[in-house]
N, C-alpha and C. Protein backbone atom coordinates (compact mmCIF):
# COMPACT_ATOMS: atom_id res chain seq x y z
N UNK A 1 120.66 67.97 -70.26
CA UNK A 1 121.65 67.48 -71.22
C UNK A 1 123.06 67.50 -70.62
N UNK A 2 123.68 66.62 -70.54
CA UNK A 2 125.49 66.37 -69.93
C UNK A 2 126.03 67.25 -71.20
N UNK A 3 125.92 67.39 -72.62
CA UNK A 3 126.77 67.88 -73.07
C UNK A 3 126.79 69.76 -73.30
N UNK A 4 125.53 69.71 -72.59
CA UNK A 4 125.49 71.39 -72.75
C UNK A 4 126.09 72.39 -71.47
N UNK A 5 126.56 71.46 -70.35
CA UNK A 5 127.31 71.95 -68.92
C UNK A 5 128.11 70.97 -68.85
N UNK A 6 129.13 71.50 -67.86
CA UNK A 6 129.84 71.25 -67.04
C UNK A 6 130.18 71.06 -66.11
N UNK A 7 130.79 70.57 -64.99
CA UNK A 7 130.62 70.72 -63.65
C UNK A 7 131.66 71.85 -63.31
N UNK A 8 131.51 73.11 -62.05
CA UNK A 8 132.51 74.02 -62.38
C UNK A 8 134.01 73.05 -61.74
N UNK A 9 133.97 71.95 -61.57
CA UNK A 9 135.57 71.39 -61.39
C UNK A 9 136.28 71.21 -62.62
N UNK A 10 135.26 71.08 -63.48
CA UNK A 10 136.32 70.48 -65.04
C UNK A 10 136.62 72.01 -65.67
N UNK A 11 136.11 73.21 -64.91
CA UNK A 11 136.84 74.40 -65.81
C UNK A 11 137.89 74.24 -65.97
N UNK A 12 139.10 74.43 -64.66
CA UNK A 12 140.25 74.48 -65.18
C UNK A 12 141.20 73.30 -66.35
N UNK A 13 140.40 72.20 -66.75
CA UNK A 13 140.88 71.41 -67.46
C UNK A 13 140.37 71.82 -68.66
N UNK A 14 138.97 72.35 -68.61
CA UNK A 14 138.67 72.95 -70.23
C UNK A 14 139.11 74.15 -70.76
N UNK A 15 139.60 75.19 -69.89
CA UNK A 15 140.32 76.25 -70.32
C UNK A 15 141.79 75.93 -70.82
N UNK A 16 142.45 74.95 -69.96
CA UNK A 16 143.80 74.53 -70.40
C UNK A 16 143.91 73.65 -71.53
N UNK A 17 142.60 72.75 -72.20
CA UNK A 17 142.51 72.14 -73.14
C UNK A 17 142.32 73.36 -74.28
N UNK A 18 142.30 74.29 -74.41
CA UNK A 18 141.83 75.22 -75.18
C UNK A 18 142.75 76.33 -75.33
N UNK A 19 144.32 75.95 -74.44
CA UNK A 19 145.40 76.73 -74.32
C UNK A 19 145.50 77.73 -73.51
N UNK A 20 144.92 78.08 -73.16
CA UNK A 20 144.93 79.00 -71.74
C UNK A 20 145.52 78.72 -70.64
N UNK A 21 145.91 79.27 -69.94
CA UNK A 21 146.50 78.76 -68.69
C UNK A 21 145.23 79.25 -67.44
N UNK A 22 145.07 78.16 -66.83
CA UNK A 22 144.08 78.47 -65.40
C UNK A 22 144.61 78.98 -64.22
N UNK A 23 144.01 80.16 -63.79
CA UNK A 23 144.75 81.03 -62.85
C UNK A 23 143.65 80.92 -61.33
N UNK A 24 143.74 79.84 -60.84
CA UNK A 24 142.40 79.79 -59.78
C UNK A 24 142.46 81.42 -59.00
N UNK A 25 143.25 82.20 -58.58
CA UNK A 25 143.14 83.19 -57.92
C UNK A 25 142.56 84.20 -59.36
N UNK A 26 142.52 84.37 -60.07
CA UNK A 26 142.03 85.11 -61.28
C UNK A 26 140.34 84.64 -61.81
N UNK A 27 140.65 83.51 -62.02
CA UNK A 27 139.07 82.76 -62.27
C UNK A 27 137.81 82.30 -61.18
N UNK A 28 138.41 82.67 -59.70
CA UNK A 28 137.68 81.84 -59.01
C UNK A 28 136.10 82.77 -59.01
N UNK A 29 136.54 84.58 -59.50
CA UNK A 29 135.22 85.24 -59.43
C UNK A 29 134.50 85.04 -60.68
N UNK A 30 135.86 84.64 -62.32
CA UNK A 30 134.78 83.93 -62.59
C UNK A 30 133.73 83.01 -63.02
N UNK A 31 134.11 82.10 -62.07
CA UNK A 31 133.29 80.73 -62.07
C UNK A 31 132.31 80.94 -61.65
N UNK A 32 132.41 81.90 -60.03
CA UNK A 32 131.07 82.03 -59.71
C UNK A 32 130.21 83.24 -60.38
N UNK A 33 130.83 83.90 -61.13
CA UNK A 33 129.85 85.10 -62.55
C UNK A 33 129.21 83.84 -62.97
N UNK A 34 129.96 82.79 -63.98
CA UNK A 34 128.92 82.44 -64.53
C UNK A 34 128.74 81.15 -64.46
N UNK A 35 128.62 80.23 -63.54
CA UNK A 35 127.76 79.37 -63.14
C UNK A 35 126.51 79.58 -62.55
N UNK A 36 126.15 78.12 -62.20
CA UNK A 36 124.32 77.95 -61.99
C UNK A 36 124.50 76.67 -61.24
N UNK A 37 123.25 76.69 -60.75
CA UNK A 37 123.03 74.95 -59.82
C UNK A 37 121.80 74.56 -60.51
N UNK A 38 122.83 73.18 -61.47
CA UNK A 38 121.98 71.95 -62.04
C UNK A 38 120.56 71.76 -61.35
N UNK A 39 119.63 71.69 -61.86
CA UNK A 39 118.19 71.37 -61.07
C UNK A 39 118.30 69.68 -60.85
N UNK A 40 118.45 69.11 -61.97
CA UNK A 40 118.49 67.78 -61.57
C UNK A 40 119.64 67.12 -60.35
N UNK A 41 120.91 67.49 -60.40
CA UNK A 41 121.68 67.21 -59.26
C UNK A 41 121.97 67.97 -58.21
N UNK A 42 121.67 69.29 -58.43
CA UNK A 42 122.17 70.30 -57.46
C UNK A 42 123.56 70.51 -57.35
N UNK A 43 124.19 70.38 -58.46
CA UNK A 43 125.36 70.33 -58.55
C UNK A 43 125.55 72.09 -59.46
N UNK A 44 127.03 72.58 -58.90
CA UNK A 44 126.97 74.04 -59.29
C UNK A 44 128.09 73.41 -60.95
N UNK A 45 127.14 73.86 -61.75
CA UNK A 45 127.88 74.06 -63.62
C UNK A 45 127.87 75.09 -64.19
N UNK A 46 128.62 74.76 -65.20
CA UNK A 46 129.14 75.97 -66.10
C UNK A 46 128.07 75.50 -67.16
N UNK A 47 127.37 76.50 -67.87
CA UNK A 47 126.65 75.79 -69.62
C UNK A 47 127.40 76.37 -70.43
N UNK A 48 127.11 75.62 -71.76
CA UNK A 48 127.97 76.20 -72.67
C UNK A 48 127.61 77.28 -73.12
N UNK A 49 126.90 77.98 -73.02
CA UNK A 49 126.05 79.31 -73.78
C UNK A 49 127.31 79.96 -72.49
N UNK A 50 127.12 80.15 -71.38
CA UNK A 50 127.62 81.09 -70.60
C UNK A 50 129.06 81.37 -70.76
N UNK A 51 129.91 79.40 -70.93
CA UNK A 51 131.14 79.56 -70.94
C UNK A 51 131.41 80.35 -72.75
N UNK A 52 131.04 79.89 -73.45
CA UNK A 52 131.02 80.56 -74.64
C UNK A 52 131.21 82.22 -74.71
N UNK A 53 129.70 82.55 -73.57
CA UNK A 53 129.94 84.33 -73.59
C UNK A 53 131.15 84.44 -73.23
N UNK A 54 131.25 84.10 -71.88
CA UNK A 54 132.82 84.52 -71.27
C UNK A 54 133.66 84.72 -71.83
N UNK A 55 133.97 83.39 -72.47
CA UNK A 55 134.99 83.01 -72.85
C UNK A 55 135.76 84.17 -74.64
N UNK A 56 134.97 84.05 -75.06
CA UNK A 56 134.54 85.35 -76.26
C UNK A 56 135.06 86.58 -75.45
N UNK A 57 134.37 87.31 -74.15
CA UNK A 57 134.59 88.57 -73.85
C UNK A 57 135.90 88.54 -73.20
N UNK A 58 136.29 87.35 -72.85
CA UNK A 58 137.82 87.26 -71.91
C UNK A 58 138.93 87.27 -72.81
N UNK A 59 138.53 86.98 -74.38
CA UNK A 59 139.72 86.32 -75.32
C UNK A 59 140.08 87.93 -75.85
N UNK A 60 138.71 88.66 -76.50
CA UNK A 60 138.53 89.79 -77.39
C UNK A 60 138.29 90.74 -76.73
N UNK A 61 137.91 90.95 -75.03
CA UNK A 61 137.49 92.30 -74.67
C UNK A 61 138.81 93.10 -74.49
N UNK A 62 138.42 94.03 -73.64
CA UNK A 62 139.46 95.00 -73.18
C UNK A 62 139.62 94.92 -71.84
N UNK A 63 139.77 93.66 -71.01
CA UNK A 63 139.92 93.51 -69.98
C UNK A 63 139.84 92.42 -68.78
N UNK A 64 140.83 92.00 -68.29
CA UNK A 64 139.98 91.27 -67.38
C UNK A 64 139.25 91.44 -66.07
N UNK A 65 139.29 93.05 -65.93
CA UNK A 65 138.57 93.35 -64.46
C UNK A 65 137.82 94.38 -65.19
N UNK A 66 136.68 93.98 -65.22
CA UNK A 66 135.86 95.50 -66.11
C UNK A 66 135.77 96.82 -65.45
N UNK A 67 135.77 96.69 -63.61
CA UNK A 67 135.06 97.80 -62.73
C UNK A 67 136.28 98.10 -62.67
N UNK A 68 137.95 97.50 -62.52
CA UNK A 68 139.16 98.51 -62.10
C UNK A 68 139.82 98.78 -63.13
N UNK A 69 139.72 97.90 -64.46
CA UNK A 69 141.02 98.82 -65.67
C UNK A 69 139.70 99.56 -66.37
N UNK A 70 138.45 99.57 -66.39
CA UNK A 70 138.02 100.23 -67.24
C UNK A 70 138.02 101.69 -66.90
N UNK A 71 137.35 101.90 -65.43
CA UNK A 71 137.73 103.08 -64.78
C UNK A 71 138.84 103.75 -64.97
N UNK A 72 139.86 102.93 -64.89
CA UNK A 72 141.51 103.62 -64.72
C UNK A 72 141.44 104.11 -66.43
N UNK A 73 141.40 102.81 -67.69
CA UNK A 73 141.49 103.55 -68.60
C UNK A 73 141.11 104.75 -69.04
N UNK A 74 139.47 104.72 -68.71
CA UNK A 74 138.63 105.59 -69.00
C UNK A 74 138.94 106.91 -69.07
N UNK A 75 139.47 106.97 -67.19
CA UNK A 75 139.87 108.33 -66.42
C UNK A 75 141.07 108.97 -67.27
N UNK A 76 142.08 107.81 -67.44
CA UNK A 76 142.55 108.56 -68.48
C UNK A 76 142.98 108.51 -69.63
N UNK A 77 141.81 108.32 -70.36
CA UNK A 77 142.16 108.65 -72.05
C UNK A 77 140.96 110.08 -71.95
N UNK A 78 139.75 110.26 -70.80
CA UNK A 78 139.30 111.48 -70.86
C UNK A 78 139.90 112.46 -70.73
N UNK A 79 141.07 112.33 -69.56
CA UNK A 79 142.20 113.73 -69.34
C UNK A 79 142.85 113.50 -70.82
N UNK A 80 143.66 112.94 -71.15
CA UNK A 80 144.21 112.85 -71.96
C UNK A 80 143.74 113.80 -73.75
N UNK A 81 142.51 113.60 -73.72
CA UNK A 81 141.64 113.68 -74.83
C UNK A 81 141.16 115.21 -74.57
N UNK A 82 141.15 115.38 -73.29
CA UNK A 82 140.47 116.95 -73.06
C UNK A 82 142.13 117.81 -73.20
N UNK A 83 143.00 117.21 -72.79
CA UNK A 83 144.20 118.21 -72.90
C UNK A 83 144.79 118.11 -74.45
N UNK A 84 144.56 116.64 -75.01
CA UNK A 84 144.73 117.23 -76.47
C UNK A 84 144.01 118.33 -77.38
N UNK A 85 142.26 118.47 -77.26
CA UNK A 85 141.41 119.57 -77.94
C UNK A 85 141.82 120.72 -76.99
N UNK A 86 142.26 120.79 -75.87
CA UNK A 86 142.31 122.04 -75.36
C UNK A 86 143.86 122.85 -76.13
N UNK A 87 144.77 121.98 -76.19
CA UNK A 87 146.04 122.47 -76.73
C UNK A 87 145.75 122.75 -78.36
């Protein structure tokens, strides 16, 4: 189906149609998270189920690098949280 992917070139025009600004040094890891290669063309796309997840966890999560701000937060709201019950 053409209307259920994308090709990953038209991301940055569908993120900016949708108000976002496209940051190729920010997005380029992830295009390749969540793309796939079309069976019929061999062409690498985005589907909409995937851009949908993303796009959901990029708008509402808590982050855009999960492995370096989550760590950092993590580390410290645990100090933080142990020196508040300890006081």
């Amino acid at each position: 189906n053409e209307s259920e992917h994308i090709s990953v070139t038209e991301f940055p025009k569908l993120l900016e149609s949708l108000g976002s600004t496209y940051c190729e040094e920010e997005h380029r890891r992830t295009i390749k998270k969540i793309s796939s290669v079309d069976d019929a063309s061999s062409d690498k796309v985005i589907t909409r189920k995937a851009f949908i997840g993303w796009y959901i966890e990029w708008l509402f999560g808590d982050g855009d690098s999960e492995e370096e701000t989550d760590d950092e937060s993590t580390a410290g709201a645990d100090v933080t949280d142990s020196s508040d019950a300890a006081a």
